[in-house]
PDB file of N, CA and C in Angstrom:
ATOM      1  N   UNK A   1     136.777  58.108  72.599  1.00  0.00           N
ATOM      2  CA  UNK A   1     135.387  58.099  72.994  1.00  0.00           C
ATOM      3  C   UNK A   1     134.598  57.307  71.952  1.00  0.00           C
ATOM      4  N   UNK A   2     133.356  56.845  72.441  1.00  0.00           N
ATOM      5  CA  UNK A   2     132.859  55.850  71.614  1.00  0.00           C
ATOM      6  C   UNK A   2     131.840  56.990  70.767  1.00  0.00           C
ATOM      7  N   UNK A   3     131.586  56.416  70.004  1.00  0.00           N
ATOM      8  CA  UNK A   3     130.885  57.352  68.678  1.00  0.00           C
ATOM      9  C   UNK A   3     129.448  57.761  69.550  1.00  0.00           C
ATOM     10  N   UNK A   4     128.583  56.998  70.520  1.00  0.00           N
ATOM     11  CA  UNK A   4     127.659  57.358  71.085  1.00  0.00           C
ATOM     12  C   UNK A   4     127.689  58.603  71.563  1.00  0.00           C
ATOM     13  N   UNK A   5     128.583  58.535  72.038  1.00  0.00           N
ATOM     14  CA  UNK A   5     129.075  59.700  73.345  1.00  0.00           C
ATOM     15  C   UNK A   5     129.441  61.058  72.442  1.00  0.00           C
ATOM     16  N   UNK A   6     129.948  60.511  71.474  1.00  0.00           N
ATOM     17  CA  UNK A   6     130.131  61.575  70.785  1.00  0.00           C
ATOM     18  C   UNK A   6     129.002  62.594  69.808  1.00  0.00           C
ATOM     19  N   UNK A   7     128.277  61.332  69.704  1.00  0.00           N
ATOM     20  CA  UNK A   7     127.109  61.545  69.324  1.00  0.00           C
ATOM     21  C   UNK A   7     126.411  62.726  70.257  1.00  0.00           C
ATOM     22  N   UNK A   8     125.953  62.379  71.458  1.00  0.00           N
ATOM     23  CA  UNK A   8     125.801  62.763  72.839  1.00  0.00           C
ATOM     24  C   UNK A   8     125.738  64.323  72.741  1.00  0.00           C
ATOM     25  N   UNK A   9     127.808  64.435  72.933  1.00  0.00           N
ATOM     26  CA  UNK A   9     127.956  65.483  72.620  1.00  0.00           C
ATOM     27  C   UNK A   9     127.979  66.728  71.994  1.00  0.00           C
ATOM     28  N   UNK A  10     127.411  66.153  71.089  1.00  0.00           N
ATOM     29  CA  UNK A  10     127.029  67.185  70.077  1.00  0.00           C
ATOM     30  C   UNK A  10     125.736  67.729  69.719  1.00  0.00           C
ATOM     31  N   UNK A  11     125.256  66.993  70.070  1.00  0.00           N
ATOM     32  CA  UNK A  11     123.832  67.222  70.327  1.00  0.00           C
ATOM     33  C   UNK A  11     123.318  68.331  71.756  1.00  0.00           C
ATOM     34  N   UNK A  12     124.258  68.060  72.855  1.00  0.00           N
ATOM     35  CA  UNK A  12     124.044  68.793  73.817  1.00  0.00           C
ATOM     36  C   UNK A  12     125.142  70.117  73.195  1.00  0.00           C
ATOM     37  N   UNK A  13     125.691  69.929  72.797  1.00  0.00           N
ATOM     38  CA  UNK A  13     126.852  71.259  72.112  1.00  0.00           C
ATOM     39  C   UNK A  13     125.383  72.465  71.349  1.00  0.00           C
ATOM     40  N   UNK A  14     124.724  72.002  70.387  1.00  0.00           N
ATOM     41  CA  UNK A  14     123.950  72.316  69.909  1.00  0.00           C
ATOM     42  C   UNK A  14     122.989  72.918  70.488  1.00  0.00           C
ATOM     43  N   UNK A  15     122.283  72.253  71.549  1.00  0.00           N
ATOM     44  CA  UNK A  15     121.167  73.310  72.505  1.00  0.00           C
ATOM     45  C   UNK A  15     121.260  73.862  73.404  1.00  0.00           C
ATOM     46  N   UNK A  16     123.038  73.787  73.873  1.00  0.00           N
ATOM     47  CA  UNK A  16     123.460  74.821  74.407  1.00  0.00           C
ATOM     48  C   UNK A  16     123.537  76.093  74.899  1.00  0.00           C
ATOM     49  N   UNK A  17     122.933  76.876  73.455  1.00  0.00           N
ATOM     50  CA  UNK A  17     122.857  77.963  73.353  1.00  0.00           C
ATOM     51  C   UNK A  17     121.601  78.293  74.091  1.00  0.00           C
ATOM     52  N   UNK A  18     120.990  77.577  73.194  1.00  0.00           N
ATOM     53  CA  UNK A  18     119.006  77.836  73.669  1.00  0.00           C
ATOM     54  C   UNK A  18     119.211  77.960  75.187  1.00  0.00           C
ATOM     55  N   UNK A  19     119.232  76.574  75.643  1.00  0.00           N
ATOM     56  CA  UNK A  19     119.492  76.936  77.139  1.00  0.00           C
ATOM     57  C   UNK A  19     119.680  77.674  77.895  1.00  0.00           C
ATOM     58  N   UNK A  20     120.710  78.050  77.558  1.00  0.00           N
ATOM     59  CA  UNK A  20     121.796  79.171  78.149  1.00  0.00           C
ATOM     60  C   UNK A  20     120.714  80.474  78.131  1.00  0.00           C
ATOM     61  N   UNK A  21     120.509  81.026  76.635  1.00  0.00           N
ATOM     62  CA  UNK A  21     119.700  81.953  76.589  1.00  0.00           C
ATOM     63  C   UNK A  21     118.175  81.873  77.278  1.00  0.00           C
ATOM     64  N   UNK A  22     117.687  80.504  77.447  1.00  0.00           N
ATOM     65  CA  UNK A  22     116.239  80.258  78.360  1.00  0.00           C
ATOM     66  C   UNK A  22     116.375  80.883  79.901  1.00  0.00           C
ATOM     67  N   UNK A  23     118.259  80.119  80.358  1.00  0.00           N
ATOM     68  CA  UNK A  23     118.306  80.406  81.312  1.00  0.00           C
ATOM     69  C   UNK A  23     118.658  81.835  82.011  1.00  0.00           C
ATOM     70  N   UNK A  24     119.248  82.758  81.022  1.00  0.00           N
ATOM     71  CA  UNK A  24     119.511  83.655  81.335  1.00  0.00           C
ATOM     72  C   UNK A  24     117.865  84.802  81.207  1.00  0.00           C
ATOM     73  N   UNK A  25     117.080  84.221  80.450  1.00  0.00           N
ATOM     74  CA  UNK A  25     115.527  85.264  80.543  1.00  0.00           C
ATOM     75  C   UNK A  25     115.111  84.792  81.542  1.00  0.00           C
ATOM     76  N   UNK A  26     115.056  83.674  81.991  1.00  0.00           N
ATOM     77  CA  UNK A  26     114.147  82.833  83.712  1.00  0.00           C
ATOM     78  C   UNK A  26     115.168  84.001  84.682  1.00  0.00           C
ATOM     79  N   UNK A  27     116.599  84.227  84.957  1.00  0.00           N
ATOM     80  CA  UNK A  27     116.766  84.808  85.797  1.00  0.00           C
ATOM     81  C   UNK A  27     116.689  86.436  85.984  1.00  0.00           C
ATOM     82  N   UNK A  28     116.912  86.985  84.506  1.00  0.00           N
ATOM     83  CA  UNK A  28     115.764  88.181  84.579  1.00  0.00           C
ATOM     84  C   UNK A  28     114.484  88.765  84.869  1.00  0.00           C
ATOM     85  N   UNK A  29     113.783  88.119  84.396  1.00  0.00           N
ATOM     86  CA  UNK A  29     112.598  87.823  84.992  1.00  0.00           C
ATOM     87  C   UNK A  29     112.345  87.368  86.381  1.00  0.00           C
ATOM     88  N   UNK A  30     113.517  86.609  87.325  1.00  0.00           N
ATOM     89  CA  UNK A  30     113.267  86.637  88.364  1.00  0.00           C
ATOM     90  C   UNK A  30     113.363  87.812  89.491  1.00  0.00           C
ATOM     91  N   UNK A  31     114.961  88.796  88.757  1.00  0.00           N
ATOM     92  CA  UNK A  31     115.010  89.668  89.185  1.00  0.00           C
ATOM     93  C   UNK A  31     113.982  90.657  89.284  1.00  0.00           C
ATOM     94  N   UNK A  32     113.450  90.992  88.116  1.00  0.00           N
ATOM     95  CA  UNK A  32     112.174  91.577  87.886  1.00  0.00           C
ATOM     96  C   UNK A  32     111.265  91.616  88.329  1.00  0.00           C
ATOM     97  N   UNK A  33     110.901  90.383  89.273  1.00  0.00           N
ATOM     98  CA  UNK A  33     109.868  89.665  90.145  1.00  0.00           C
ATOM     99  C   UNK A  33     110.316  90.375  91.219  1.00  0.00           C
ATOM    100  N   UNK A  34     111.700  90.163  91.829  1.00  0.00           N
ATOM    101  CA  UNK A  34     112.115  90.443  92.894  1.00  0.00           C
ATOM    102  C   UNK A  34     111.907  92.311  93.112  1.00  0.00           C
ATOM    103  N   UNK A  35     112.217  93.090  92.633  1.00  0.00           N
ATOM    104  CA  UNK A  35     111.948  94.290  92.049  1.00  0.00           C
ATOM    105  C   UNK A  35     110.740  94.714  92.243  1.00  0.00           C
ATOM    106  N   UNK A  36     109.919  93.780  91.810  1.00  0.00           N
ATOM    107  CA  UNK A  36     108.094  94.391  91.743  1.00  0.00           C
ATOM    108  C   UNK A  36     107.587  94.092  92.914  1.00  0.00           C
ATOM    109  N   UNK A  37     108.325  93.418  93.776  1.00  0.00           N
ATOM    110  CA  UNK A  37     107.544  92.853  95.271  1.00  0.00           C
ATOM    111  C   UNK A  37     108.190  94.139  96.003  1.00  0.00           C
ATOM    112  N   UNK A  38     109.435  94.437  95.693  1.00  0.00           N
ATOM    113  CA  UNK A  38     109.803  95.243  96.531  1.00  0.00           C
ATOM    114  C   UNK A  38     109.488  96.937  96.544  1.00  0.00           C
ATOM    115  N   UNK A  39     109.364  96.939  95.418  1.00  0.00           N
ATOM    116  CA  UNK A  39     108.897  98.053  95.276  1.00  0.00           C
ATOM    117  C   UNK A  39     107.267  98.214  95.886  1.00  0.00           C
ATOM    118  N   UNK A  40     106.312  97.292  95.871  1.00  0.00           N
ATOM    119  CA  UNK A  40     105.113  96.818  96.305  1.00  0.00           C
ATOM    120  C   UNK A  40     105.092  97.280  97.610  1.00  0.00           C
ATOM    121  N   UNK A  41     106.091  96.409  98.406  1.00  0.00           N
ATOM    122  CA  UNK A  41     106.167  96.598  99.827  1.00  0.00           C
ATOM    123  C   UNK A  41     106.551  97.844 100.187  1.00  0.00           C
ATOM    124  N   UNK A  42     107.261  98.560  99.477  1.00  0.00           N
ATOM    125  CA  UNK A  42     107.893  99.791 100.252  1.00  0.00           C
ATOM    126  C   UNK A  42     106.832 100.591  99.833  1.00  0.00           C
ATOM    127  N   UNK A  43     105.910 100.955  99.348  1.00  0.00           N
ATOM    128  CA  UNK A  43     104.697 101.618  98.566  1.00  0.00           C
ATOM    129  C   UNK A  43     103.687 101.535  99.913  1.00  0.00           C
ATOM    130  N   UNK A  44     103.376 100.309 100.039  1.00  0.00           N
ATOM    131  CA  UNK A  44     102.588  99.678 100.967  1.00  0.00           C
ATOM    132  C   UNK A  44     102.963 100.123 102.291  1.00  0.00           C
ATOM    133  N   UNK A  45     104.127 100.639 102.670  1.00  0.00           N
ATOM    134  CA  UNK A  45     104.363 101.007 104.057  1.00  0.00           C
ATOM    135  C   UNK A  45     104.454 102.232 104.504  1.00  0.00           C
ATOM    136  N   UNK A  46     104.994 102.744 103.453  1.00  0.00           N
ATOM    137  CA  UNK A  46     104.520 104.076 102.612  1.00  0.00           C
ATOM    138  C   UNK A  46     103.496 104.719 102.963  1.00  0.00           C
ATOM    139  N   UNK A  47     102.570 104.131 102.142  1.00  0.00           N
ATOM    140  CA  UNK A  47     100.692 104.517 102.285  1.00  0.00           C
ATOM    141  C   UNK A  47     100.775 104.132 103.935  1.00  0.00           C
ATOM    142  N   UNK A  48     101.099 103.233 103.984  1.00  0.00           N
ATOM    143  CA  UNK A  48      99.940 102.823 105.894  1.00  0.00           C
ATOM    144  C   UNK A  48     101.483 103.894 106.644  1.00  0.00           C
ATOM    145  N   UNK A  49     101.513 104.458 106.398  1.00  0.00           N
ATOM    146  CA  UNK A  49     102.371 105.506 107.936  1.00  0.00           C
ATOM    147  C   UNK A  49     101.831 106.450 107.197  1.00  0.00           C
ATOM    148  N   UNK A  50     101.380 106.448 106.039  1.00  0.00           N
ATOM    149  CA  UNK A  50     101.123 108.372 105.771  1.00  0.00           C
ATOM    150  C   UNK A  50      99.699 108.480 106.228  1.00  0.00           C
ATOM    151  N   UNK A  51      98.997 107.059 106.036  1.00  0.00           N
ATOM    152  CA  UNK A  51      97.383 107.313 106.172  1.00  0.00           C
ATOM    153  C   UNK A  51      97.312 107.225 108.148  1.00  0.00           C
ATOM    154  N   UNK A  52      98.412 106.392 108.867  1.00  0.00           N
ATOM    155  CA  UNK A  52      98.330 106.642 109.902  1.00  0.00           C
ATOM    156  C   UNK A  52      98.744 107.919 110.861  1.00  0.00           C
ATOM    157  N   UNK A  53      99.134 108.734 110.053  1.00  0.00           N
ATOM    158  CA  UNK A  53     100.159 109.994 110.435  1.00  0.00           C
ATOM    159  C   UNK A  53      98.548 110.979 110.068  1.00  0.00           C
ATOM    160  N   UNK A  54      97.798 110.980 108.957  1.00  0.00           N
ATOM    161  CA  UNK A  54      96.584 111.616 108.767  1.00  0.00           C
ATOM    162  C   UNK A  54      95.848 111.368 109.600  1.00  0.00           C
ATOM    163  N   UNK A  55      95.287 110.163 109.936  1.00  0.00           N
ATOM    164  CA  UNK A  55      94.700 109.672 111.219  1.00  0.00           C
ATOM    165  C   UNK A  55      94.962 110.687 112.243  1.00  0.00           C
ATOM    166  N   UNK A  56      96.069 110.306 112.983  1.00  0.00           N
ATOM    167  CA  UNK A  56      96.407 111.062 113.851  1.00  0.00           C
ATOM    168  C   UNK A  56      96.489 112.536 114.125  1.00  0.00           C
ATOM    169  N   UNK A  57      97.007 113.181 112.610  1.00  0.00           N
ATOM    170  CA  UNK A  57      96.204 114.906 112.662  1.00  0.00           C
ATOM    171  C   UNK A  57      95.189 114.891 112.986  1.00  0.00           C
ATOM    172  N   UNK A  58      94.101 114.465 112.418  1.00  0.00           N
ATOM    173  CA  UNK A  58      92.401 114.171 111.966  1.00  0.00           C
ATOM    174  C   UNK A  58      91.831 114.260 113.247  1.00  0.00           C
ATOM    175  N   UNK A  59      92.559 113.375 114.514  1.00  0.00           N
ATOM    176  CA  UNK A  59      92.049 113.321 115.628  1.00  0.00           C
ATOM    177  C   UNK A  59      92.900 114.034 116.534  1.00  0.00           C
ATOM    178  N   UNK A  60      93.813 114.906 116.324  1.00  0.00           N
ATOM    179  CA  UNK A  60      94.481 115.580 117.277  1.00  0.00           C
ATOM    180  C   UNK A  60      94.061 117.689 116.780  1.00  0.00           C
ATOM    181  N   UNK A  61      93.148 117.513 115.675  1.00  0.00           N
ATOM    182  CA  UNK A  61      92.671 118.950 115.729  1.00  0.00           C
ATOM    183  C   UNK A  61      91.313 118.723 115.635  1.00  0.00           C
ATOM    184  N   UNK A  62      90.684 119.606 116.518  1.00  0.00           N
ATOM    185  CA  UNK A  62      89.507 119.797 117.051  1.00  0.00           C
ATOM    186  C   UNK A  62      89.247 121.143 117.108  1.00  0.00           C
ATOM    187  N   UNK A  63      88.090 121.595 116.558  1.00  0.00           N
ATOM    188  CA  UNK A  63      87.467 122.949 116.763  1.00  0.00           C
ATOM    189  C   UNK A  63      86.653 122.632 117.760  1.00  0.00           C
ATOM    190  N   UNK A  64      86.734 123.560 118.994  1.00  0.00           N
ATOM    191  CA  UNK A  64      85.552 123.918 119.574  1.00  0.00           C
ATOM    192  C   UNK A  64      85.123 125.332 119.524  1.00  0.00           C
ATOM    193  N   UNK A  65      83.850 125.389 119.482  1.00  0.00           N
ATOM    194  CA  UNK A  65      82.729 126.234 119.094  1.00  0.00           C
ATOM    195  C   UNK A  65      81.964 127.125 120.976  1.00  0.00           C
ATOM    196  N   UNK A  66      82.415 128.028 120.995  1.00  0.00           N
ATOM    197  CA  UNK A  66      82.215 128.737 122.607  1.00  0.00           C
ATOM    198  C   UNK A  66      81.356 130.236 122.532  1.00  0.00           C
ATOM    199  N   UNK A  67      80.254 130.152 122.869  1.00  0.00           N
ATOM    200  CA  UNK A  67      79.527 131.526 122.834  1.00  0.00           C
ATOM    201  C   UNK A  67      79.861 132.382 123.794  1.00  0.00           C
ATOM    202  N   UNK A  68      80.572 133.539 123.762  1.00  0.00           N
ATOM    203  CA  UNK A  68      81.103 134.134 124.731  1.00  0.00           C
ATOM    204  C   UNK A  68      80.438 135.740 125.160  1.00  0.00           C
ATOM    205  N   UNK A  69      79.552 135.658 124.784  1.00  0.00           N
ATOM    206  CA  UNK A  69      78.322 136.736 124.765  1.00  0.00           C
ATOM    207  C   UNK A  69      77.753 137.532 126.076  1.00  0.00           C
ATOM    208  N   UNK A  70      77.727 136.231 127.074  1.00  0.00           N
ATOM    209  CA  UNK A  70      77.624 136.361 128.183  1.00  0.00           C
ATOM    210  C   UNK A  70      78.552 137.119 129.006  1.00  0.00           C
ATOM    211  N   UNK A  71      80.015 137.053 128.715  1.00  0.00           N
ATOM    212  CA  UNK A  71      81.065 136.890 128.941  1.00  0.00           C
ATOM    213  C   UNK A  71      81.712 138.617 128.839  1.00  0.00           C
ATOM    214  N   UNK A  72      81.362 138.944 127.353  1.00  0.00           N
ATOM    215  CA  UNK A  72      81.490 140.092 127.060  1.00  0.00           C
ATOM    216  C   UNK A  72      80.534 140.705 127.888  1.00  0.00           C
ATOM    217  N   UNK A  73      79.464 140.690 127.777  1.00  0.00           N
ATOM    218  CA  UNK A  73      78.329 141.648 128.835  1.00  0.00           C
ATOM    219  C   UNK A  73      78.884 141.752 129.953  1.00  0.00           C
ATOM    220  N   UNK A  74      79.305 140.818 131.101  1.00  0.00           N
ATOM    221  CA  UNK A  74      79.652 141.296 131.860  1.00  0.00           C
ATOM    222  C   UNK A  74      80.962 142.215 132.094  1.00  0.00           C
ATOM    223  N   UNK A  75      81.939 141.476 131.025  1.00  0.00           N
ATOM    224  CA  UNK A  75      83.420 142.642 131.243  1.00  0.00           C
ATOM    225  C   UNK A  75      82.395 144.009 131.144  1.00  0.00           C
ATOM    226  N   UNK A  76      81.749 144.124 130.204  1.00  0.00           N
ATOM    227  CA  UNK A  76      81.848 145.046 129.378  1.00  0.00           C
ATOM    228  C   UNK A  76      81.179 145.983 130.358  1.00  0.00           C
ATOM    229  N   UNK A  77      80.178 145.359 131.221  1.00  0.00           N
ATOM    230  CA  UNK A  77      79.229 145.962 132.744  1.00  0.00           C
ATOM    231  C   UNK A  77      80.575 146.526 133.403  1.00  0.00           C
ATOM    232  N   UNK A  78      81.914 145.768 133.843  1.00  0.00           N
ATOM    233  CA  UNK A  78      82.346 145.698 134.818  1.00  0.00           C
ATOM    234  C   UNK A  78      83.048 147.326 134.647  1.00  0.00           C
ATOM    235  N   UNK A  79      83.635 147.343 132.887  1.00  0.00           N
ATOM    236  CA  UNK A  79      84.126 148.890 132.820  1.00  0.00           C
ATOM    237  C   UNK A  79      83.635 149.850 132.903  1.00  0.00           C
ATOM    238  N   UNK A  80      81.990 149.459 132.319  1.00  0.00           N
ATOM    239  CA  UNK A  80      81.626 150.823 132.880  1.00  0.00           C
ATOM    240  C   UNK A  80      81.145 151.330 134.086  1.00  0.00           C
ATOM    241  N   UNK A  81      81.019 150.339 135.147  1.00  0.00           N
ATOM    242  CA  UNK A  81      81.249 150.786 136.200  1.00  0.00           C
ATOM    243  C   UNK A  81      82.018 151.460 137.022  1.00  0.00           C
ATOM    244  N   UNK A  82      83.678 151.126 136.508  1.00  0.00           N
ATOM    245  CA  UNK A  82      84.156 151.866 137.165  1.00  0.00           C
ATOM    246  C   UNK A  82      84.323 153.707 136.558  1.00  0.00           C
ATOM    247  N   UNK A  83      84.425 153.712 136.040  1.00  0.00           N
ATOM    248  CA  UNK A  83      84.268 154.930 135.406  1.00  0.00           C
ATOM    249  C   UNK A  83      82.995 156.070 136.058  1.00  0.00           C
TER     250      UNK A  83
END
């Protein structure tokens, strides 16, 4: 090999490492990325079925309010009549 090349090589021998180690934090960090979206999303779907599931109690119980006063008076006529 010609001394250039060799030159070359050694030089790329040398930042090798760096590299290597740059490249191995970029793909941690990607994982990490990947991780935080997902966890995001499943959170997110999470909340919207629990807040839609509340919804749906919210509007499926209803108090109604019935004065039955009237109601009683008359049973209440009807027993002692027979008596």
């Amino acid at each position: 090999m010609s001394q250039k090349k060799v030159d070359n090589y050694r030089a790329g021998k040398y930042g090798r490492s760096k590299a290597v180690r740059k490249e191995k934090i970029i793909d941690k960090l990607e994982i990490l990325a990947w991780i935080a979206i997902c966890v995001a999303m499943v959170g997110w779907i999470g909340f919207s079925a629990y807040a839609k599931i509340e919804a749906k109690e919210a509007s499926t119980v209803t108090e109604t309010v019935m004065d039955t006063s009237a109601i009683d008076n008359y049973v209440s006529g009807l027993s002692s009549d027979a008596e």
